[in-house]
PDB file of N, CA and C in Angstrom:
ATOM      1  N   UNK A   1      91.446 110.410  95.942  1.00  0.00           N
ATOM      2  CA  UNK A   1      91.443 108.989  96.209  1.00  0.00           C
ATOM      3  C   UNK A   1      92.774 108.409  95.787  1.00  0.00           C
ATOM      4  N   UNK A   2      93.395 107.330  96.750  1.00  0.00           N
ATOM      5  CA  UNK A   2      94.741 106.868  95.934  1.00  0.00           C
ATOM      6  C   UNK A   2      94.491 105.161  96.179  1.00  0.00           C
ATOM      7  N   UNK A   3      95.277 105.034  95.791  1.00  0.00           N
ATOM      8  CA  UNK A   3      94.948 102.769  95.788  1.00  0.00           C
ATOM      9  C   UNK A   3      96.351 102.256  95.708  1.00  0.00           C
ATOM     10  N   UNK A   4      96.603 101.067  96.363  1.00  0.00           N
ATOM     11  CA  UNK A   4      97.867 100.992  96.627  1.00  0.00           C
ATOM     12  C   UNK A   4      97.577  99.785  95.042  1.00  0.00           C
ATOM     13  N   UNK A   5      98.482  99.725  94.147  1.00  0.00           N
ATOM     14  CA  UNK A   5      98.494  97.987  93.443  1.00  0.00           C
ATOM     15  C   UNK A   5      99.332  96.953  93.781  1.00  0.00           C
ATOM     16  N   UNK A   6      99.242  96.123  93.113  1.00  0.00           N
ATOM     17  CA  UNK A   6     100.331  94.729  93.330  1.00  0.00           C
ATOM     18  C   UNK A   6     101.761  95.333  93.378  1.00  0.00           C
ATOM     19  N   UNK A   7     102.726  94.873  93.850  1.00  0.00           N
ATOM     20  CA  UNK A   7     104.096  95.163  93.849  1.00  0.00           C
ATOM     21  C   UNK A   7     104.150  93.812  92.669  1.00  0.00           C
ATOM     22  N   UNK A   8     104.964  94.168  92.079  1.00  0.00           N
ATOM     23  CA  UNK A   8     105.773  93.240  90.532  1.00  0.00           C
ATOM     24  C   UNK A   8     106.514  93.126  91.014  1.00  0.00           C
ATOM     25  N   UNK A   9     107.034  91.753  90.673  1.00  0.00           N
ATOM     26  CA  UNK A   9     109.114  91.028  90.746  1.00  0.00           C
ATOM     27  C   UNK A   9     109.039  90.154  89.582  1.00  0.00           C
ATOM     28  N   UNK A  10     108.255  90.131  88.672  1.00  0.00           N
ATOM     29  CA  UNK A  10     108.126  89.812  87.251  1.00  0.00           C
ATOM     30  C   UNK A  10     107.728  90.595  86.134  1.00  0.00           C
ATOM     31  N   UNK A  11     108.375  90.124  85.126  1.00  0.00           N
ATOM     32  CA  UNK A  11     106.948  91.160  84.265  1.00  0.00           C
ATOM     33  C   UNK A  11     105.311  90.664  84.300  1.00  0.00           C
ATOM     34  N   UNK A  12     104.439  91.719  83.854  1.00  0.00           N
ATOM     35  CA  UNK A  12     103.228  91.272  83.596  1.00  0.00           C
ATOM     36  C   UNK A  12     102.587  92.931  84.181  1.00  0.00           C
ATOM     37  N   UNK A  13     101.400  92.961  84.804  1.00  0.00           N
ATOM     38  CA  UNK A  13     101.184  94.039  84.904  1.00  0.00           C
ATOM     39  C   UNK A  13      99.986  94.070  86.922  1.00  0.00           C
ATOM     40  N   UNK A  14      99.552  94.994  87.144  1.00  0.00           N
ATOM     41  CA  UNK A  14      98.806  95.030  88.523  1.00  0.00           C
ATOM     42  C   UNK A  14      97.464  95.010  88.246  1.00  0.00           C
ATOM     43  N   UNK A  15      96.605  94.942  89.257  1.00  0.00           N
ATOM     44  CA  UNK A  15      95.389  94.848  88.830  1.00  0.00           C
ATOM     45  C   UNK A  15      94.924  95.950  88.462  1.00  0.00           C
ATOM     46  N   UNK A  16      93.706  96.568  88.064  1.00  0.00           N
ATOM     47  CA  UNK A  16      93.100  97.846  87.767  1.00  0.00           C
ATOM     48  C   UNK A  16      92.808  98.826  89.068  1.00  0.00           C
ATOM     49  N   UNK A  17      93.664  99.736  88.883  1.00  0.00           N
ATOM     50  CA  UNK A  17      93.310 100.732  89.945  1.00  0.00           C
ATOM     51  C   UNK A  17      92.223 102.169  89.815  1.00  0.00           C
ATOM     52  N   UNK A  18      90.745 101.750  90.479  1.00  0.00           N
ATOM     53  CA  UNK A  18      89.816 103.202  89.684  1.00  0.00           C
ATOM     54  C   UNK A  18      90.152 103.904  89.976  1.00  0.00           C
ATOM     55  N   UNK A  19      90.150 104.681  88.339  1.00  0.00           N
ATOM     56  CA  UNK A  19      89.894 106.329  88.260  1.00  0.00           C
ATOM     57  C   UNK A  19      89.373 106.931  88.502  1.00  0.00           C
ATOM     58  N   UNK A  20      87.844 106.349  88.035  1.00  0.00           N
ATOM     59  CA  UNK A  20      86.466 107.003  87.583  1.00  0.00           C
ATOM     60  C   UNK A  20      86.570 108.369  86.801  1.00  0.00           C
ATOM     61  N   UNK A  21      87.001 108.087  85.893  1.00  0.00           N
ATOM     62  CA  UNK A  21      87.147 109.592  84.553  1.00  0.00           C
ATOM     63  C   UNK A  21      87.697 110.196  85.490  1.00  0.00           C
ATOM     64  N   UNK A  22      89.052 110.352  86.127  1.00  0.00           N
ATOM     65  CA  UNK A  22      89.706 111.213  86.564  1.00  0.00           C
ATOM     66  C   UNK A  22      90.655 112.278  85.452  1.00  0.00           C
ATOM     67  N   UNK A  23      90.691 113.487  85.410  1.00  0.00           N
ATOM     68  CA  UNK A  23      91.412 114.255  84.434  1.00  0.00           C
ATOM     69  C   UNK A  23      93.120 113.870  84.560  1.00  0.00           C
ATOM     70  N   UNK A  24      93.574 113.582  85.935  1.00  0.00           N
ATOM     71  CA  UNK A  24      94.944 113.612  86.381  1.00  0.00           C
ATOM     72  C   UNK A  24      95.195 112.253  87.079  1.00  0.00           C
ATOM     73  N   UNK A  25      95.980 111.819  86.643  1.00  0.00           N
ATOM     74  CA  UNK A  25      96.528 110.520  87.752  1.00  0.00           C
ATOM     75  C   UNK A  25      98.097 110.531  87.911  1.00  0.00           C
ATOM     76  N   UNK A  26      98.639 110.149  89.387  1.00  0.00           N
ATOM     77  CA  UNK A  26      99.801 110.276  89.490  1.00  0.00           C
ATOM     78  C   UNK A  26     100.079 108.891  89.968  1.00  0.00           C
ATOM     79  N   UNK A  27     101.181 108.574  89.528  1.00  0.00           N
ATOM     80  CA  UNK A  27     101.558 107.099  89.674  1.00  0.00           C
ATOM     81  C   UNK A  27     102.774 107.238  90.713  1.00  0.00           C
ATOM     82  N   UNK A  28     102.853 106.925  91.896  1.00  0.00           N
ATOM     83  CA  UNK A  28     104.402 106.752  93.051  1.00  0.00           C
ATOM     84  C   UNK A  28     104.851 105.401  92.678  1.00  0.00           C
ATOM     85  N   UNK A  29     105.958 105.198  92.121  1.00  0.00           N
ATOM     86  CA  UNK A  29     106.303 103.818  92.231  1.00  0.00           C
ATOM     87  C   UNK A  29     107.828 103.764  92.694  1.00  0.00           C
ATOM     88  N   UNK A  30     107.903 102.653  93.301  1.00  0.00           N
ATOM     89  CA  UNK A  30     108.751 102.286  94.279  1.00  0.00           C
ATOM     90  C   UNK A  30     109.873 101.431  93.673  1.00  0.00           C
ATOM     91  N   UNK A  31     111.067 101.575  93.491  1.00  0.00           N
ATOM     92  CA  UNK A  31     111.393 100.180  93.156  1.00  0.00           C
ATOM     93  C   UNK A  31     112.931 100.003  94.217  1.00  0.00           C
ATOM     94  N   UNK A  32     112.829  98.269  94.556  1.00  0.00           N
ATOM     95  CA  UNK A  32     113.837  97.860  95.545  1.00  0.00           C
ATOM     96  C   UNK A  32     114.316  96.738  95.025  1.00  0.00           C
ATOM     97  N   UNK A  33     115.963  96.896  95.077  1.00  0.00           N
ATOM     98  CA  UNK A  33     116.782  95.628  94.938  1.00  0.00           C
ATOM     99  C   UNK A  33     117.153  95.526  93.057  1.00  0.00           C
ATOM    100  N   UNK A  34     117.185  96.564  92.871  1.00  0.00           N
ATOM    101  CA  UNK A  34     117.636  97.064  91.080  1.00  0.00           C
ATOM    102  C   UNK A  34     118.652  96.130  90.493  1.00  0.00           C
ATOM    103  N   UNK A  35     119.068  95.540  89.458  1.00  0.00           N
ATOM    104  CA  UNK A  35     119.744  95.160  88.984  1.00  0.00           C
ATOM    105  C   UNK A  35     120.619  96.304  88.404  1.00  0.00           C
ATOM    106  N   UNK A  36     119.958  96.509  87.027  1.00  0.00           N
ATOM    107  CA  UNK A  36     120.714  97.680  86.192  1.00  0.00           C
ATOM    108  C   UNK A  36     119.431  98.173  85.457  1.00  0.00           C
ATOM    109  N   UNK A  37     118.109  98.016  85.547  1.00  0.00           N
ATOM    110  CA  UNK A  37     117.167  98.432  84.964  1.00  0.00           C
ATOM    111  C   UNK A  37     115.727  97.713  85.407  1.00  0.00           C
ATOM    112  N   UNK A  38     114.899  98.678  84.890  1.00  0.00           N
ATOM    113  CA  UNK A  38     113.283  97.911  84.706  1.00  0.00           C
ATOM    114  C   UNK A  38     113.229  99.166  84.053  1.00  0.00           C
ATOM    115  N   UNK A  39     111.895  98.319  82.992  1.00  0.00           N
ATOM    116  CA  UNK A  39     111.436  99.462  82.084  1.00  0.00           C
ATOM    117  C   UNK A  39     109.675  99.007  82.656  1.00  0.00           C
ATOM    118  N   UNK A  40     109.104 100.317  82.665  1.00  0.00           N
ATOM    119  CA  UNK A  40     107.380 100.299  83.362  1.00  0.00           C
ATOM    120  C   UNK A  40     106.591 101.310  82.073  1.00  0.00           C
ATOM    121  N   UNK A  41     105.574 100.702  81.916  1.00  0.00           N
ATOM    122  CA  UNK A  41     104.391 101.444  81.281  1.00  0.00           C
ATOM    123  C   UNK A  41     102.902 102.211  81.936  1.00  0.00           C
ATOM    124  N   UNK A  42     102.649 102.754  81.919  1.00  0.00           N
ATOM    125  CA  UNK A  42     101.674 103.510  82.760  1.00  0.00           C
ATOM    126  C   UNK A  42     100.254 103.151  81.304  1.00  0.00           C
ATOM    127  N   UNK A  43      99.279 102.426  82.156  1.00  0.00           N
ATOM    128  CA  UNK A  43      98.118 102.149  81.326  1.00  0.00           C
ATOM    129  C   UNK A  43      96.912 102.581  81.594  1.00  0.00           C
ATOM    130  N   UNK A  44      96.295 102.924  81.139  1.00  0.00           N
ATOM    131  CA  UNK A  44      94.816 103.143  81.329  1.00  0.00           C
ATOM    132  C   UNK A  44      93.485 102.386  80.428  1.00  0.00           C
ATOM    133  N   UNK A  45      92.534 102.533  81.047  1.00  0.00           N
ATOM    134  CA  UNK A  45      91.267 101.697  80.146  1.00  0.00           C
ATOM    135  C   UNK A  45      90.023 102.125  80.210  1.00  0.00           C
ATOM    136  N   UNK A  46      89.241 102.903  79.162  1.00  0.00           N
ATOM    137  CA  UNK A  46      87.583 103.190  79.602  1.00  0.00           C
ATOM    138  C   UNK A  46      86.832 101.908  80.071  1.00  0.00           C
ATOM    139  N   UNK A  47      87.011 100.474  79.842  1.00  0.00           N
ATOM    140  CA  UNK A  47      86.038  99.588  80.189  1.00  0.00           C
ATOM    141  C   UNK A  47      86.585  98.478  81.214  1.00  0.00           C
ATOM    142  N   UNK A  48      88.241  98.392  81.192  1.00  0.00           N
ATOM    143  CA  UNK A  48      88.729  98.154  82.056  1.00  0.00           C
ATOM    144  C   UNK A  48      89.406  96.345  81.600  1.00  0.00           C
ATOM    145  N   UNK A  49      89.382  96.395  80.343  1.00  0.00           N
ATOM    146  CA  UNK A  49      89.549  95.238  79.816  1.00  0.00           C
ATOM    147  C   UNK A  49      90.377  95.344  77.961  1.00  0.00           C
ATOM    148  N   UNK A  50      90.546  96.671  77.967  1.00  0.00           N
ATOM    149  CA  UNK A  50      91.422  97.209  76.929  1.00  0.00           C
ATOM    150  C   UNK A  50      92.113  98.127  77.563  1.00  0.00           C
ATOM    151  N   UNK A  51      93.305  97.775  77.822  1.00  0.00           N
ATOM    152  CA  UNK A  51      94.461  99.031  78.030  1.00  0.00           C
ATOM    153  C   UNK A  51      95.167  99.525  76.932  1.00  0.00           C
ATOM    154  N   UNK A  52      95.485 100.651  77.410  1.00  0.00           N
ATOM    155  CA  UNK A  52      96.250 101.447  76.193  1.00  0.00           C
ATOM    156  C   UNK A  52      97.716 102.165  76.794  1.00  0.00           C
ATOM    157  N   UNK A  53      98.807 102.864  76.252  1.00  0.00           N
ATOM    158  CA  UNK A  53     100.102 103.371  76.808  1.00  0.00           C
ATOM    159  C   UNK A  53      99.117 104.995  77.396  1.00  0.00           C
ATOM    160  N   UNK A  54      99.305 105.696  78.489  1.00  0.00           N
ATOM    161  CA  UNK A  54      98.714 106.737  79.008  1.00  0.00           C
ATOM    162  C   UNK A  54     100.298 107.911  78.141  1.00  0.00           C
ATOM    163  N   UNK A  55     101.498 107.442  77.688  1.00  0.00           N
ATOM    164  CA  UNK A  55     102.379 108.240  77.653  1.00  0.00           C
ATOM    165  C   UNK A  55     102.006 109.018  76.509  1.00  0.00           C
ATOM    166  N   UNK A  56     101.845 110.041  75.892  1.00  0.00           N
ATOM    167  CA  UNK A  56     101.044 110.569  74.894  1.00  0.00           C
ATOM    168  C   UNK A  56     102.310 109.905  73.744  1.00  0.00           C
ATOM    169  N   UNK A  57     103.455 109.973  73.751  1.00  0.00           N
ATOM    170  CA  UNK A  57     104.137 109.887  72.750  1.00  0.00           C
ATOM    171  C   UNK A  57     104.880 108.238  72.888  1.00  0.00           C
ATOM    172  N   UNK A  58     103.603 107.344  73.263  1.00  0.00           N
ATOM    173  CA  UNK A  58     103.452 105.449  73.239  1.00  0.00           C
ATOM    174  C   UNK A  58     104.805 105.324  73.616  1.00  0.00           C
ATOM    175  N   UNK A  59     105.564 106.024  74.909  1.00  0.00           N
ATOM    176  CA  UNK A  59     106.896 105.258  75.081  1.00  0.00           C
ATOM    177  C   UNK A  59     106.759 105.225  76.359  1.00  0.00           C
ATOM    178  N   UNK A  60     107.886 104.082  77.059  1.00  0.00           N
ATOM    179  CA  UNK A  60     107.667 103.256  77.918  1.00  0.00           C
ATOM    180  C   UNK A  60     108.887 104.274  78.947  1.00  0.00           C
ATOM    181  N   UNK A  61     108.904 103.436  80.132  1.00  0.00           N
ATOM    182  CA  UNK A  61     109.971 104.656  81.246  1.00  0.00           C
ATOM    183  C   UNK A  61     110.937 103.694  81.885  1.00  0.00           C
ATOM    184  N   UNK A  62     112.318 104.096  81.514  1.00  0.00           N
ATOM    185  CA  UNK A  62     112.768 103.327  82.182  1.00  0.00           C
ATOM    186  C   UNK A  62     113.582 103.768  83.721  1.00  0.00           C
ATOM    187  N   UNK A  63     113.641 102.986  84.914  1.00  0.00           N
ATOM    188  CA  UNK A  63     114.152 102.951  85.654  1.00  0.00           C
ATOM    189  C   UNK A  63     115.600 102.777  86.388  1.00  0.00           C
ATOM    190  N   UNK A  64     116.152 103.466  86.298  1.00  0.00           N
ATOM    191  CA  UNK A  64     117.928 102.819  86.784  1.00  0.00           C
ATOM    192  C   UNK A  64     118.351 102.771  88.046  1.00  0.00           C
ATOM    193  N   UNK A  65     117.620 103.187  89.051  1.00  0.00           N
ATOM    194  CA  UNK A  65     118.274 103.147  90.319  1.00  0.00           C
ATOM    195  C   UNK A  65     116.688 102.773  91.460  1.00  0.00           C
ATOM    196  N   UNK A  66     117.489 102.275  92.257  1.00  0.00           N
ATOM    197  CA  UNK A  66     116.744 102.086  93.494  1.00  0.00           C
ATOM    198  C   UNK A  66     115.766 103.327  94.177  1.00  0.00           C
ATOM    199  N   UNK A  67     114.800 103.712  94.503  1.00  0.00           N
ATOM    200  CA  UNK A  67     113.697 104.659  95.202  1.00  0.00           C
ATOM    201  C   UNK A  67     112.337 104.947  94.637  1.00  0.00           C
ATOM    202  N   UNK A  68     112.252 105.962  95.033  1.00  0.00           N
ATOM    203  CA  UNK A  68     110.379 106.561  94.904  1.00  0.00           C
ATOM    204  C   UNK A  68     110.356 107.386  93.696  1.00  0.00           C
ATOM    205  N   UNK A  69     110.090 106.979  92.978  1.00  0.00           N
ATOM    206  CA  UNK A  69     109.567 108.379  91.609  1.00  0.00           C
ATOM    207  C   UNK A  69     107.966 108.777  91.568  1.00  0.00           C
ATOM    208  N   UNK A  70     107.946 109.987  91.139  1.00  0.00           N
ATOM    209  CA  UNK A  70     106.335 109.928  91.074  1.00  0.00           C
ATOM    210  C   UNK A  70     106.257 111.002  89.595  1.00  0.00           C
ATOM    211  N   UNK A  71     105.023 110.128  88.861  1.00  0.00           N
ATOM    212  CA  UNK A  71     104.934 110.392  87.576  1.00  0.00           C
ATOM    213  C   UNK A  71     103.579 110.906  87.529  1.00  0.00           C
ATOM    214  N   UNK A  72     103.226 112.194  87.246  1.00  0.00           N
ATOM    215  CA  UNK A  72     102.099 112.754  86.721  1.00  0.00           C
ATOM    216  C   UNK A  72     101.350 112.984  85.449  1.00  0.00           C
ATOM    217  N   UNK A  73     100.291 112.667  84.953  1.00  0.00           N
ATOM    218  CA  UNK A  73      99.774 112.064  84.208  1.00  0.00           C
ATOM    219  C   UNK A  73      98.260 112.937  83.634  1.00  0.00           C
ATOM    220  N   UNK A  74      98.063 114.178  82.804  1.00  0.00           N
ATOM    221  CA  UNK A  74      96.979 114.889  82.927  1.00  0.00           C
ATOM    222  C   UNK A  74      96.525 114.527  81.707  1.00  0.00           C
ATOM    223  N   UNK A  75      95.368 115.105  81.161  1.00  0.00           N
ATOM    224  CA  UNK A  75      94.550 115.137  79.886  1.00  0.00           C
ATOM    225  C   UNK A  75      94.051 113.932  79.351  1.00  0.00           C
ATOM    226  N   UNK A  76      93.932 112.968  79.954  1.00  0.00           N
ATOM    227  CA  UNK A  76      93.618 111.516  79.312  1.00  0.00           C
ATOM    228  C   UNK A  76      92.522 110.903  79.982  1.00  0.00           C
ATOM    229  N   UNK A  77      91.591 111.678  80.587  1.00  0.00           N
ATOM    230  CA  UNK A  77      90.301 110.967  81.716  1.00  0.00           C
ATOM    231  C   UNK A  77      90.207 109.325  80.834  1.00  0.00           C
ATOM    232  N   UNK A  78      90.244 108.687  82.076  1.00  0.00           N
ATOM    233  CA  UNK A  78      90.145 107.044  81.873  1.00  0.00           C
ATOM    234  C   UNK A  78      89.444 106.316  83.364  1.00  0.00           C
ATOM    235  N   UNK A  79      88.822 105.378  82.949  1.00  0.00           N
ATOM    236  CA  UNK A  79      88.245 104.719  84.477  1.00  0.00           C
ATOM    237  C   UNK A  79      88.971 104.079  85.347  1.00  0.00           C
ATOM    238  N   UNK A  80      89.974 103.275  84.832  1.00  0.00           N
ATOM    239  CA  UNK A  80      90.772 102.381  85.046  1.00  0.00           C
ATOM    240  C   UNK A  80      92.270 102.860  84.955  1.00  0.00           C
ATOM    241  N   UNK A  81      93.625 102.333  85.506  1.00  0.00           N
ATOM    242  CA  UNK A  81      94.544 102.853  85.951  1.00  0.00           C
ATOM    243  C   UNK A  81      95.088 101.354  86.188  1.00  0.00           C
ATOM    244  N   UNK A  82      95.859 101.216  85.633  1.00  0.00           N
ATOM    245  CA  UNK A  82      97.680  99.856  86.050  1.00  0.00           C
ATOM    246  C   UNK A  82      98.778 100.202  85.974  1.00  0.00           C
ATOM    247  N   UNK A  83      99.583  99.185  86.003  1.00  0.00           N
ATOM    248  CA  UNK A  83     100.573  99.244  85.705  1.00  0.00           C
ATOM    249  C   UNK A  83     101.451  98.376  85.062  1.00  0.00           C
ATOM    250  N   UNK A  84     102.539  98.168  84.286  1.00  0.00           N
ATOM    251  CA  UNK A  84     102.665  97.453  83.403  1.00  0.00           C
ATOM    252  C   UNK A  84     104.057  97.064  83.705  1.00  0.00           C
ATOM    253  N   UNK A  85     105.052  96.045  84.364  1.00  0.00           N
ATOM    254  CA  UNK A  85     106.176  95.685  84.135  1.00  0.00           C
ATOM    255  C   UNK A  85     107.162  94.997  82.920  1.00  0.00           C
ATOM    256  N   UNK A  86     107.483  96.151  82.233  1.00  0.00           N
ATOM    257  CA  UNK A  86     107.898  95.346  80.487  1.00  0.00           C
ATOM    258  C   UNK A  86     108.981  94.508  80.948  1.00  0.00           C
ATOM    259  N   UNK A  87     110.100  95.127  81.351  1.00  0.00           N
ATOM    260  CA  UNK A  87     111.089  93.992  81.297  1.00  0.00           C
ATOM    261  C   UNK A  87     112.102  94.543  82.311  1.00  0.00           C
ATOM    262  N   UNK A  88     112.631  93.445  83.245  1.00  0.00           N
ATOM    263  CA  UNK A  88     113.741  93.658  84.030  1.00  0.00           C
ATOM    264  C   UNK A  88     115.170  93.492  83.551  1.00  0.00           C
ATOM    265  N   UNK A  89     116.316  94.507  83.728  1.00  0.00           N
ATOM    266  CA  UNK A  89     117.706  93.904  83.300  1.00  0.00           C
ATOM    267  C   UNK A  89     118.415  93.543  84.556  1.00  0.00           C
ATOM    268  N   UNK A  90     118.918  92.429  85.055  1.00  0.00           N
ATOM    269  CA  UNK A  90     119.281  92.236  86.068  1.00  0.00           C
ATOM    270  C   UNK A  90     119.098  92.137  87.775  1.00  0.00           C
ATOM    271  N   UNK A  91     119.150  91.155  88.376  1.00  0.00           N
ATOM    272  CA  UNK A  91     118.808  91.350  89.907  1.00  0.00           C
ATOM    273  C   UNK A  91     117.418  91.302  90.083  1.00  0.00           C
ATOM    274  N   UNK A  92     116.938  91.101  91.261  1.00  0.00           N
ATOM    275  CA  UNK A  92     115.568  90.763  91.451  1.00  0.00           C
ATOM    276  C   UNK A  92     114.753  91.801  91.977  1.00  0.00           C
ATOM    277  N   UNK A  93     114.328  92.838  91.077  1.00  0.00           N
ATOM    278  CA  UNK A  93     113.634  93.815  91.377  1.00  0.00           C
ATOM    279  C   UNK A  93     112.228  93.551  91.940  1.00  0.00           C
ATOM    280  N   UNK A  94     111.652  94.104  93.032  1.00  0.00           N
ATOM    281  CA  UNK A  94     110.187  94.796  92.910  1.00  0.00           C
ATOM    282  C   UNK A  94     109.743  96.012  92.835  1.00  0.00           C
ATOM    283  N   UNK A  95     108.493  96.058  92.294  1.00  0.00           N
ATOM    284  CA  UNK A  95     108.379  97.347  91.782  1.00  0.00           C
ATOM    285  C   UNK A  95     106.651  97.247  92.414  1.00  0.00           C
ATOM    286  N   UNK A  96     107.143  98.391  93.517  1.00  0.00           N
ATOM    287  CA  UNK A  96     105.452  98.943  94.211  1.00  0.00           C
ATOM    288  C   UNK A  96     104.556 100.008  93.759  1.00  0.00           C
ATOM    289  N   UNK A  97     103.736  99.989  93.459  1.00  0.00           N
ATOM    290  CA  UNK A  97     102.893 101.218  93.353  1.00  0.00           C
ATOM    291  C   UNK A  97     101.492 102.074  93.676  1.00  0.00           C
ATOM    292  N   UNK A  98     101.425 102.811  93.946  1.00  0.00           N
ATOM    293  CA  UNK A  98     100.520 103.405  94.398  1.00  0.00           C
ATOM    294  C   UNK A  98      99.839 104.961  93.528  1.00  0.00           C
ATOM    295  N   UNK A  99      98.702 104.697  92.774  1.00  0.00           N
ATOM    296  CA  UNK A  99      98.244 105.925  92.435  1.00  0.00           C
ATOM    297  C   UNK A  99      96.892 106.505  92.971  1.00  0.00           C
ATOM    298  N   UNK A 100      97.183 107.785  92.335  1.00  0.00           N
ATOM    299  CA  UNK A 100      96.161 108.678  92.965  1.00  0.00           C
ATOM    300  C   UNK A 100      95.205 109.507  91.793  1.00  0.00           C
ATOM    301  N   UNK A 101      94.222 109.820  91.948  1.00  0.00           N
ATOM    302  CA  UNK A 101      93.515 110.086  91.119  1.00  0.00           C
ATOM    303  C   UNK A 101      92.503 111.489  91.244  1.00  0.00           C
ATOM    304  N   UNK A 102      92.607 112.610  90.591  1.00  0.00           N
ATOM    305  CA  UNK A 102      91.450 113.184  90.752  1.00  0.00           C
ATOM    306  C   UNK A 102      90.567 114.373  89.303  1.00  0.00           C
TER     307      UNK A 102
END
C-alpha cells in the first residue's frame, strides 16, 4: 500500500499516512525549488496522536539539493506514518511525499 501526503512549503508536518503495524516503511520525498537546505523528520505513532522521531538514533535529515530521495525505514511497526518539515534555509521550497508500507 503507498499514500501520497501533503506537499510542505512551510514548516509543520502532513497528515497521518496508515501503516497498520507495518514492519517497513519507505518514505519518497520530493523536494523542488531548494534554497540551500530543508531539514525533514520521519514520524510515526501507535494511536496516531503521539508522534515520535522513526530515526533510531532521534536525528533529523537534512536535504541540500533539488530531487527524489527515498528513505527506508525497518524494525519500528507503527500505525501511523508523517512527515515532519523542521526548518527551511533559503528559497521557497516544497517538499512532496509519498510512502509505502508493508
Amino acid at each position: 500500500q503507498y499514500v501520497t501526503l501533503d506537499t510542505l512549503t512551510a514548516a509543520g508536518v502532513t497528515e497521518n499516512g496508515l501503516s497498520y503495524g507495518a514492519q517497513a516503511i519507505t518514505y519518497q520525498v520530493t523536494v523542488a525549488t531548494i534554497g540551500t537546505s530543508v531539514v525533514i523528520r520521519f514520524e510515526g505513532s501507535l494511536d496516531g496522536v503521539d508522534y515520535f522521531n522513526l530515526d533510531q538514533n532521534n536525528a533529523d535529515t537534512t536535504i541540500l539539493a533539488n530531487g527524489t530521495t527515498g528513505y527506508c525505514l525497518s524494525g519500528c511497526p507503527v500505525n501511523y506514518a508523517r512527515l515532519r518539515l523542521v526548518t527551511i534555509t533559503g528559497g521557497s521550497p516544497s517538499v512532496a511525499t509519498v510512502i509505502g508500507a508493508g
